[in-house]
N, C-alpha and C. Protein backbone atom coordinates (compact mmCIF):
# COMPACT_ATOMS: atom_id res chain seq x y z
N UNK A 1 -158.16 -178.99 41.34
CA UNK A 1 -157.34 -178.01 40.66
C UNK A 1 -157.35 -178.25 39.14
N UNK A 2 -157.65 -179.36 38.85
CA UNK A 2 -157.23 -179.99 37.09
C UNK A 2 -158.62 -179.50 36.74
N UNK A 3 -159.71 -179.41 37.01
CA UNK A 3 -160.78 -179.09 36.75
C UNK A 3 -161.32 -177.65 36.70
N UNK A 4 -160.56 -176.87 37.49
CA UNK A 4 -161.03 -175.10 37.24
C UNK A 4 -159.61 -175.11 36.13
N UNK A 5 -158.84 -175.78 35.56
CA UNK A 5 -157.60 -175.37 34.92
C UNK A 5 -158.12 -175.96 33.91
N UNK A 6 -159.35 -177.21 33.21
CA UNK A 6 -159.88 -177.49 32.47
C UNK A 6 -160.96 -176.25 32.21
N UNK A 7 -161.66 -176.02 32.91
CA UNK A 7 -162.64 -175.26 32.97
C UNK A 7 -162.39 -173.52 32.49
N UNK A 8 -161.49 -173.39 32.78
CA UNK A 8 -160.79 -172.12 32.07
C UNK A 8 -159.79 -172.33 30.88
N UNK A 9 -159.49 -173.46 30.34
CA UNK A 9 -159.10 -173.74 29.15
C UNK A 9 -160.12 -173.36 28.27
N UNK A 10 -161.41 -174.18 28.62
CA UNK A 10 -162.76 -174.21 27.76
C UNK A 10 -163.16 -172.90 27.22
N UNK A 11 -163.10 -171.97 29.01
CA UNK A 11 -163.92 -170.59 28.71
C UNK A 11 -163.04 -169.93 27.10
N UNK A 12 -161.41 -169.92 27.78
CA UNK A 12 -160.66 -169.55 26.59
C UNK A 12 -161.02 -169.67 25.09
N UNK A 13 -160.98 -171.08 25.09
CA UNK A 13 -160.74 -171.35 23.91
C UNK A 13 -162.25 -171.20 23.19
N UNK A 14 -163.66 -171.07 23.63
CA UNK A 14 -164.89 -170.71 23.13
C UNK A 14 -165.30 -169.53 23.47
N UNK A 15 -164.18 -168.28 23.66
CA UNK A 15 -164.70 -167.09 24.13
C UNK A 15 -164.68 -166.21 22.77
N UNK A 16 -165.39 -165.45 22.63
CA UNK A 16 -166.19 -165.01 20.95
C UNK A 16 -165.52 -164.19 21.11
N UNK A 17 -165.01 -162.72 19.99
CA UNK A 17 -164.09 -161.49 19.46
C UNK A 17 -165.16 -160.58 20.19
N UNK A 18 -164.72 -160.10 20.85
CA UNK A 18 -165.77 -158.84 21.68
C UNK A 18 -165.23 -157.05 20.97
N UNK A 19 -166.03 -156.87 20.79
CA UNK A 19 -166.18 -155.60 20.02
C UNK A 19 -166.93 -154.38 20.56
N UNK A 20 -165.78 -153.02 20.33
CA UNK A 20 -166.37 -152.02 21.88
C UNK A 20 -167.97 -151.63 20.90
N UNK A 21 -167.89 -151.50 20.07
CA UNK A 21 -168.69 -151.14 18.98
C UNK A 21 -170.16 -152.16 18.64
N UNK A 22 -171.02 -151.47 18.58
CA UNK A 22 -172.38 -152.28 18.07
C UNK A 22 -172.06 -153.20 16.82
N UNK A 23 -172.45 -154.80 16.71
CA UNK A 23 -172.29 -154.99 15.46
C UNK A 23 -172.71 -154.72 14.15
N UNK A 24 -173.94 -154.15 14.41
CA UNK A 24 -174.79 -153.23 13.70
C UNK A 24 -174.16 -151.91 13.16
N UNK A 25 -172.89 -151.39 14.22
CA UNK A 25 -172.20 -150.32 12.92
C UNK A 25 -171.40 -150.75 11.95
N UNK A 26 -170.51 -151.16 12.13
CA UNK A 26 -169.65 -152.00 10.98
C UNK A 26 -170.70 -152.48 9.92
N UNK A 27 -171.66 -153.74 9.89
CA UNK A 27 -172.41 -153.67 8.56
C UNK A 27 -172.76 -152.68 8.31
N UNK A 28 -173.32 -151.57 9.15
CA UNK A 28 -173.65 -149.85 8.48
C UNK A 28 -172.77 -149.31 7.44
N UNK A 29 -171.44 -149.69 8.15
CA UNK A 29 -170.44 -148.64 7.68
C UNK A 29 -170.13 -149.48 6.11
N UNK A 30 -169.86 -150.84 7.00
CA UNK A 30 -169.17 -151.44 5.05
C UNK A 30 -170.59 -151.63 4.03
N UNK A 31 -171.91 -151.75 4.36
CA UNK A 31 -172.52 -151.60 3.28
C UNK A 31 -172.35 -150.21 2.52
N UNK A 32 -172.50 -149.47 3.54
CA UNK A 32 -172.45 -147.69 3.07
C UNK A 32 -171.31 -147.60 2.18
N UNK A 33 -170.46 -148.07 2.72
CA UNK A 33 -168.67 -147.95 1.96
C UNK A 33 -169.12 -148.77 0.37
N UNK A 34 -169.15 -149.87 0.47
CA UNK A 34 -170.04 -150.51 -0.49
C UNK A 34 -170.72 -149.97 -2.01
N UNK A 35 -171.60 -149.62 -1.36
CA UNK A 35 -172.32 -148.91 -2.31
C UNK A 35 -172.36 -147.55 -2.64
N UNK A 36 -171.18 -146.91 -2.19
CA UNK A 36 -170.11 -145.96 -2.83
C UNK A 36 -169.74 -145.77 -4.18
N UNK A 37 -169.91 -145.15 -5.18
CA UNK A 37 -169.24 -145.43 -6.54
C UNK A 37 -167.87 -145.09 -6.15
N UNK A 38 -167.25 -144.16 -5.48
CA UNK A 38 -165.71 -143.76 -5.21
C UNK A 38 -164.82 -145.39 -4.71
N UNK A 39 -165.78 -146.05 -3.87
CA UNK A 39 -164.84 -147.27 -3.46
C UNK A 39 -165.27 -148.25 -3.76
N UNK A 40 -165.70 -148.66 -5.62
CA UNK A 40 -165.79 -149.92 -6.34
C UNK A 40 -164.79 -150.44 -6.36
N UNK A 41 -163.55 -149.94 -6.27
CA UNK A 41 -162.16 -150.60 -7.02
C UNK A 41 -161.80 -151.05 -5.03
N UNK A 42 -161.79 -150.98 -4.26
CA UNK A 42 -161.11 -151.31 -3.07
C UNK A 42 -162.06 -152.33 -2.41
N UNK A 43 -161.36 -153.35 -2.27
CA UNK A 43 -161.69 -154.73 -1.56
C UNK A 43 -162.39 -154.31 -0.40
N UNK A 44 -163.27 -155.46 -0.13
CA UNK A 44 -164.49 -155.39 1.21
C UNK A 44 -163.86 -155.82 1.79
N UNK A 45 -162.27 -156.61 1.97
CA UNK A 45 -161.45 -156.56 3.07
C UNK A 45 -161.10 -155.55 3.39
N UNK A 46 -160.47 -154.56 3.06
CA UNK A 46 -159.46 -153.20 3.18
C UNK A 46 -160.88 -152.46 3.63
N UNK A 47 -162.20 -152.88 3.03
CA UNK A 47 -163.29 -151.63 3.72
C UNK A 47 -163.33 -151.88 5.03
N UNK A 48 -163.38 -153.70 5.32
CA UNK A 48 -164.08 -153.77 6.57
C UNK A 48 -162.67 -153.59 7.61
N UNK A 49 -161.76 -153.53 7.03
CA UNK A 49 -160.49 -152.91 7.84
C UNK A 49 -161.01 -151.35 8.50
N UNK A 50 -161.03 -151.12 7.72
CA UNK A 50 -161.16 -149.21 7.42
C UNK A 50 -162.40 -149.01 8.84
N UNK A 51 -163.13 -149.91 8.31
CA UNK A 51 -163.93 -149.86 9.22
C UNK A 51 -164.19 -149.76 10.67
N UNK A 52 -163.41 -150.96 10.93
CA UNK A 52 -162.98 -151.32 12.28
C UNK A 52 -161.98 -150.31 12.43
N UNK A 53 -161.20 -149.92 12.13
CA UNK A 53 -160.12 -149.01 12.23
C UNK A 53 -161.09 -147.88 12.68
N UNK A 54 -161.46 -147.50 12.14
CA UNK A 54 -162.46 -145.96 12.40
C UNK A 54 -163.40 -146.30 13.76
N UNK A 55 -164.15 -147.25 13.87
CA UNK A 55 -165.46 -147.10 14.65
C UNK A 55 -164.27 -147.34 15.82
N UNK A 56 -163.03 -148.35 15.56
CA UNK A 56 -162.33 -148.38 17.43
C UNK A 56 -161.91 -146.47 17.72
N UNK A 57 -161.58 -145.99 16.66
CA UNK A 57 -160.92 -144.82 17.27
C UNK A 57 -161.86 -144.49 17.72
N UNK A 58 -163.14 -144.26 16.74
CA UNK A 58 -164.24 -143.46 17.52
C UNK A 58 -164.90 -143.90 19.15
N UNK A 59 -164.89 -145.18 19.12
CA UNK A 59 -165.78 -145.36 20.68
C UNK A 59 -164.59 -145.67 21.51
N UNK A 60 -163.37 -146.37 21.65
CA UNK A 60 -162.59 -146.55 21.89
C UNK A 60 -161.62 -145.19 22.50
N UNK A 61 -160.81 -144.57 21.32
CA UNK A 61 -160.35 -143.42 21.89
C UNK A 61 -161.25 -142.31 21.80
N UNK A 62 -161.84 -141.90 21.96
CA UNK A 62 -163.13 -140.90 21.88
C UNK A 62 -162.21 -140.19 20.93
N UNK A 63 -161.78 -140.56 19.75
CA UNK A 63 -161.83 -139.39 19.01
C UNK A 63 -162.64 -138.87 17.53
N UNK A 64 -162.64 -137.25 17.05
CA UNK A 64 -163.59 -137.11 16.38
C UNK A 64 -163.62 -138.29 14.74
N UNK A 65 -164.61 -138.17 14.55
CA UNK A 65 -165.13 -138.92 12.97
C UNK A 65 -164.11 -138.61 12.03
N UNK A 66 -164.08 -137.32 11.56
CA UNK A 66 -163.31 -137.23 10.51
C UNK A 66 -162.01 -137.40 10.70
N UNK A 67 -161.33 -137.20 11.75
CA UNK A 67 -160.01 -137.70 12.09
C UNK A 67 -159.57 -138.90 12.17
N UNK A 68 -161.03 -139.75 12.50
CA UNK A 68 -160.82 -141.20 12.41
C UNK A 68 -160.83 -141.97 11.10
N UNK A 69 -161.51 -141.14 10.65
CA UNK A 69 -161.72 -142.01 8.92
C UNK A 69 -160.38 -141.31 8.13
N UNK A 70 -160.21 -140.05 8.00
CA UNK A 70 -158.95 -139.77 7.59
C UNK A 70 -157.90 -140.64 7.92
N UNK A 71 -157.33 -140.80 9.50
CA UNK A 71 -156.35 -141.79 9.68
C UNK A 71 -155.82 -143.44 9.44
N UNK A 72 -157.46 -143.63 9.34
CA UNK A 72 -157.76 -145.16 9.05
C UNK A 72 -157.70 -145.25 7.61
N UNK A 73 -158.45 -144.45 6.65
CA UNK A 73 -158.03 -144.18 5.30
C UNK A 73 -156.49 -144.24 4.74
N UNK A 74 -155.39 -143.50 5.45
CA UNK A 74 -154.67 -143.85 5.20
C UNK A 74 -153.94 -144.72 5.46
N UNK A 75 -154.22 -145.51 6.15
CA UNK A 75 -153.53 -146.84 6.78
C UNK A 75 -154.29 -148.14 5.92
N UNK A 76 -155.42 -147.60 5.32
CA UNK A 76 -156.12 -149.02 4.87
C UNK A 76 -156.56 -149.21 3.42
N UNK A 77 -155.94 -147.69 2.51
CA UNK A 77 -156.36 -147.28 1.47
C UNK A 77 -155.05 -147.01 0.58
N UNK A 78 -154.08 -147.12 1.37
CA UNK A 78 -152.68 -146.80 0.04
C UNK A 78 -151.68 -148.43 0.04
């Protein structure tokens, strides 16, 4: 018993951030955001927020793009 209760400590504690999303969109999105002249002044934290914020609504709650970046915009941009 001490050993599947070790053994699932382990899995826990070395189990990686799983993401519904390709990791390949997020660098898409925050380089793109990036190299924006409109978003020089806003931190590549608050982008890669924005980011994640947007791509979960999108694959996550299936909802549309512009509703997602609008909503996430304002949650990650004022």
């Amino acid at each position: 018993m001490k050993v599947i209760l070790i053994i699932s400590i382990l899995m826990v504690s070395f189990a990686r951030t799983a993401y519904s999303y390709p990791e390949s969109q997020i660098k898409d999105c925050v380089s793109s955001a990036l190299s924006n002249p409109a978003t020089k002044s806003i931190s590549k934290i608050a982008i890669t927020n924005y980011c994640d914020c947007a791509l979960k609504a999108i694959f996550d709650e299936n909802k549309d793009i512009r509703e997602s970046g609008y909503e996430c915009a304002q949650e990650n941009f004022n």
